[in-house]
Structures are given as C-alpha cells and as structure tokens.
C-alpha atoms as a PDB file:
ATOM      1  CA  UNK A   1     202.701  92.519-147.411  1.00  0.00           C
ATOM      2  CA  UNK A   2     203.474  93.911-143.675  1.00  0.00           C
ATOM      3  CA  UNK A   3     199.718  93.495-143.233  1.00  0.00           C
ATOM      4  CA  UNK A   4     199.517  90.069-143.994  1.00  0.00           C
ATOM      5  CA  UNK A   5     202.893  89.194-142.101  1.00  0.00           C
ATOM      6  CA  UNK A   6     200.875  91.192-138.881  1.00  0.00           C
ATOM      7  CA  UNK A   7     197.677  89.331-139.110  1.00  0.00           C
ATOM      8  CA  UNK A   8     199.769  85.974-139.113  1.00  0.00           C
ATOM      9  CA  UNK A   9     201.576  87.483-136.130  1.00  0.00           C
ATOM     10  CA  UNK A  10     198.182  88.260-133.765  1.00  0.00           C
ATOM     11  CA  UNK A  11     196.423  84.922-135.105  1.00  0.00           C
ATOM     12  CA  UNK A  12     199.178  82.802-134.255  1.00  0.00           C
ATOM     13  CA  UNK A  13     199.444  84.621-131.119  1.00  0.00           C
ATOM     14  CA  UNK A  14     195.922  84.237-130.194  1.00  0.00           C
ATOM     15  CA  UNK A  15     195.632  80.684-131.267  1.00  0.00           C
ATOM     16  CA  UNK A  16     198.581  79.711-128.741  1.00  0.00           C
ATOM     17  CA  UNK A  17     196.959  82.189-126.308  1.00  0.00           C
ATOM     18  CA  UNK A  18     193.629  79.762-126.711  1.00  0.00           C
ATOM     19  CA  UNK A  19     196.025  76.914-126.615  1.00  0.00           C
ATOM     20  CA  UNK A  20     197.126  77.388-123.070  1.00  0.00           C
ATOM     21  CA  UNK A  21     194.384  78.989-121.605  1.00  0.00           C
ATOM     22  CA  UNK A  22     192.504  75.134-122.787  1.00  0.00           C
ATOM     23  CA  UNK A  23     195.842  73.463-121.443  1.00  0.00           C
ATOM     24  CA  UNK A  24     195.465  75.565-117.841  1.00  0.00           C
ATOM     25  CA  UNK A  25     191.676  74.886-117.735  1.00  0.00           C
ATOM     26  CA  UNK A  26     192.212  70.899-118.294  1.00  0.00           C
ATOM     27  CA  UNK A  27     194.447  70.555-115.532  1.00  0.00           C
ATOM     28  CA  UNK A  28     192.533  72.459-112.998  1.00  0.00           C
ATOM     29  CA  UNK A  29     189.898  70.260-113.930  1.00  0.00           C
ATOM     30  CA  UNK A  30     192.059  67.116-113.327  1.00  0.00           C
ATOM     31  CA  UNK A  31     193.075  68.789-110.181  1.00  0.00           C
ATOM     32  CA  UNK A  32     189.420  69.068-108.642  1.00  0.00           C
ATOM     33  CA  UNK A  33     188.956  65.565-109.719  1.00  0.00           C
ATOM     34  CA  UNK A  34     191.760  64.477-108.149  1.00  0.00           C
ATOM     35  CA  UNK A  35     190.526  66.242-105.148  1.00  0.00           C
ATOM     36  CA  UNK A  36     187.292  64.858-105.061  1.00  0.00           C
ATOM     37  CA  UNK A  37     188.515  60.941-105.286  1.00  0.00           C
ATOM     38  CA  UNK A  38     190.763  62.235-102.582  1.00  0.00           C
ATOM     39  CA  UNK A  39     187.492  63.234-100.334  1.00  0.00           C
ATOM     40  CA  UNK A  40     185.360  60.317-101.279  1.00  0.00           C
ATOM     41  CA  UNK A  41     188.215  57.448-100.169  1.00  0.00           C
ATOM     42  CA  UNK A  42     188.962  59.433 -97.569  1.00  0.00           C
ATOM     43  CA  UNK A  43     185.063  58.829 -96.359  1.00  0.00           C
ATOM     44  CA  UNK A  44     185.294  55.279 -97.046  1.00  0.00           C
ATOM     45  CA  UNK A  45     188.119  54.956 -95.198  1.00  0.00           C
ATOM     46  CA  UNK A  46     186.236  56.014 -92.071  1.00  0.00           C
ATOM     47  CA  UNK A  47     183.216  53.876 -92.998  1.00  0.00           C
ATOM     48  CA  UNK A  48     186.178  50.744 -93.126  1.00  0.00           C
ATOM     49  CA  UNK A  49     187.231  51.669 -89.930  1.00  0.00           C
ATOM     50  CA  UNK A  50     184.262  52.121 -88.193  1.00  0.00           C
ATOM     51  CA  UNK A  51     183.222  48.046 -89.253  1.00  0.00           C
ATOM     52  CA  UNK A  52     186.728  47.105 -88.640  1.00  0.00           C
ATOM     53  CA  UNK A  53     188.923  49.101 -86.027  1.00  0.00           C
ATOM     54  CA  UNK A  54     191.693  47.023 -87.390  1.00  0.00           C
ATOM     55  CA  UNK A  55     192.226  48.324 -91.039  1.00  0.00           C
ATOM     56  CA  UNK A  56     195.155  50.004 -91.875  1.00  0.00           C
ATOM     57  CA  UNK A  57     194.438  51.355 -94.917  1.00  0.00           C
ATOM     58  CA  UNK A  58     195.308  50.128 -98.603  1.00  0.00           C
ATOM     59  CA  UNK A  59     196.191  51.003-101.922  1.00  0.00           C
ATOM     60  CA  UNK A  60     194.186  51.350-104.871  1.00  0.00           C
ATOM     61  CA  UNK A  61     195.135  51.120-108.576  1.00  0.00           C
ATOM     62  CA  UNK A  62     193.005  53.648-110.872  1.00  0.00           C
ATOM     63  CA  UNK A  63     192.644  54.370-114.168  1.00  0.00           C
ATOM     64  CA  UNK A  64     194.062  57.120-114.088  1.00  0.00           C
ATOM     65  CA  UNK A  65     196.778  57.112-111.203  1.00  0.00           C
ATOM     66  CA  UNK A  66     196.796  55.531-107.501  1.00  0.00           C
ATOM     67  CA  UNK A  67     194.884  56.404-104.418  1.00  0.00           C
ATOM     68  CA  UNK A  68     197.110  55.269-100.868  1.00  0.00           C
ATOM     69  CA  UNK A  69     194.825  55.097 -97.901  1.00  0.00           C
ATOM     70  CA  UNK A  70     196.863  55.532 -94.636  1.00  0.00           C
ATOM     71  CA  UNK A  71     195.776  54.935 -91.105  1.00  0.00           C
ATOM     72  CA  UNK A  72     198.045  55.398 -87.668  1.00  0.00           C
ATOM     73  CA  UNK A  73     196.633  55.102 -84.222  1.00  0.00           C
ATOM     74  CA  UNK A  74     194.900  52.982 -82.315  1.00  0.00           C
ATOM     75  CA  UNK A  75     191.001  52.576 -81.924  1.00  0.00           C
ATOM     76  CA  UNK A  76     189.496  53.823 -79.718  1.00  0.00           C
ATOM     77  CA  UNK A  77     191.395  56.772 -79.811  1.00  0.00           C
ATOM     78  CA  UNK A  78     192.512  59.125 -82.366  1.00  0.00           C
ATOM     79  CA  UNK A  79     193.484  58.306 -85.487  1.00  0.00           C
ATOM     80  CA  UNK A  80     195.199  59.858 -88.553  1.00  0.00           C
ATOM     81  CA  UNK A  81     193.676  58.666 -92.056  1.00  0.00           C
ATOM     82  CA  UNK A  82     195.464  60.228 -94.792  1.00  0.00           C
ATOM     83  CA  UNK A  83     194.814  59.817 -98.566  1.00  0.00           C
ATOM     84  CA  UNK A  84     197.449  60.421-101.253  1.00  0.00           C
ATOM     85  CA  UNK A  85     196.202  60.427-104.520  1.00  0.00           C
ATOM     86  CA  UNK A  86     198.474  61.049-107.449  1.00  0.00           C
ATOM     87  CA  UNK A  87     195.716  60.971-110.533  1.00  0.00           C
ATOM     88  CA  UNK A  88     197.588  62.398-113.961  1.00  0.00           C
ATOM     89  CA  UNK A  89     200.730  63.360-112.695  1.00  0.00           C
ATOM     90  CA  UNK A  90     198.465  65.250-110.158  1.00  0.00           C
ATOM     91  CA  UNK A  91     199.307  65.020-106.147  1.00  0.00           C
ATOM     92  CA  UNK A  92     196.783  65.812-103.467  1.00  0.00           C
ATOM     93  CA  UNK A  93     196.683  64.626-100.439  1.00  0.00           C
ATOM     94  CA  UNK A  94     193.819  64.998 -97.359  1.00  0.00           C
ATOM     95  CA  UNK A  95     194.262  64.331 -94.079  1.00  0.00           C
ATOM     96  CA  UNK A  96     191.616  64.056 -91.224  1.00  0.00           C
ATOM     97  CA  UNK A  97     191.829  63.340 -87.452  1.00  0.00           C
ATOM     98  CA  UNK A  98     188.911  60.224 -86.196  1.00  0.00           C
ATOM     99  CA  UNK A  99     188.627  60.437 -82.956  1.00  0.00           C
ATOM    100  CA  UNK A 100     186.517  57.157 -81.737  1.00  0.00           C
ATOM    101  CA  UNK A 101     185.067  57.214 -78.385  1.00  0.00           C
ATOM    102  CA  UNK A 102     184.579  54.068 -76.160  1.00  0.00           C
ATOM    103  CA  UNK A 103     180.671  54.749 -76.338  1.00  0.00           C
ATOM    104  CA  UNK A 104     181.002  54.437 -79.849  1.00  0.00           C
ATOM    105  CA  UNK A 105     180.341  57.960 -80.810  1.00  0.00           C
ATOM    106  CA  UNK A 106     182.720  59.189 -84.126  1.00  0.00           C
ATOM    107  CA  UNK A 107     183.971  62.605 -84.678  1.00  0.00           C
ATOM    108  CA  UNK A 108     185.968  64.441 -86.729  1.00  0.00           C
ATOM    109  CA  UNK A 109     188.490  67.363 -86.815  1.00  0.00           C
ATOM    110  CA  UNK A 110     191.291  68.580 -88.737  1.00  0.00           C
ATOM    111  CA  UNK A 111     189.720  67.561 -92.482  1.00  0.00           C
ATOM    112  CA  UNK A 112     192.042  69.163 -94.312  1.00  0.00           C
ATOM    113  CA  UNK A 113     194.795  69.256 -97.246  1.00  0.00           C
ATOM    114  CA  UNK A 114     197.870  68.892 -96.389  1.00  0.00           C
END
C-alpha cells in the first residue's frame, strides 16, 4: 500500500513538473514573438518616416495584443522611435535613435530594449 501511495506521489509530481516546465516554455515563446513584432514595426516605422518626415507614429490593434509606434524629434535630425508592444499580457518595448542627415543619408544607433 505505501508503494502505491509513493508512485502516486513521484507521478503526480512529475506530471506538474512537465506541467510548468510546458507553461515556462510557452511564454518564452510568446515573449520572442513579442519581440520580434516589436523589431519588425520598429523597421517599418523607419521606412514611414523616411517617405514621410512627418509621421508620428500610430497604434496598431493585433490579434493578440497592441503594438504603439512612437516618434519625437524633428527631421532632419535625430529622432526617437519607440515601439511598445504588449502581445499576451507580454510587454516589450525597443527603442532606436534615426538620425537623418540633410544629404539624405539614414543611420542608426542605440537599437535597443529598453
């Protein structure tokens, strides 16, 4: 009897050892993901500002959660874009420093997460 009431012990400790380990592996997933959409609007953002030195930025309704595109500064100088994406209760944020000359060259610095 003590060696049944042991095995139920270890499999019901290794089932909701399994259990979170699957839990902690699904939401680093959702984290790089969230990353990721992060980066890529992030890119477009520069793209949107290189066609039109006046956007501001914008904010974008997901499937899964919201993506806020911020710039500050003036072209043809340096400006902040920062993207803030909260994807399944998931925050990361990126920002990165455009710096646009007035021979229309484009550079970067600072990519980063903040």
């Amino acid at each position: 009897m003590a060696v049944i009431a042991i095995s139920i012990v270890l499999v019901s400790s290794l089932m909701m050892n399994s259990l979170i380990s699957a839990d902690s592996s699904f939401k680093l997933r959702q984290s790089t993901q969230a990353l990721a959409t992060t980066d890529s609007y992030i890119q477009n953002a520069i793209i949107k500002i290189i066609r039109d030195p006046n956007y501001t930025g914008e904010t974008l309704t997901l499937t899964s959660g919201q993506v806020i595109i911020e710039v500050t500064g003036d072209a043809p100088k340096n400006i902040l874009v920062k993207s803030t994406n909260l994807q399944n209760d998931i925050l990361r944020q990126l920002s990165v420093d455009v710096n646009f000359a007035t021979d229309g060259a484009v550079s970067v610095s600072n990519w980063g997460e903040d």
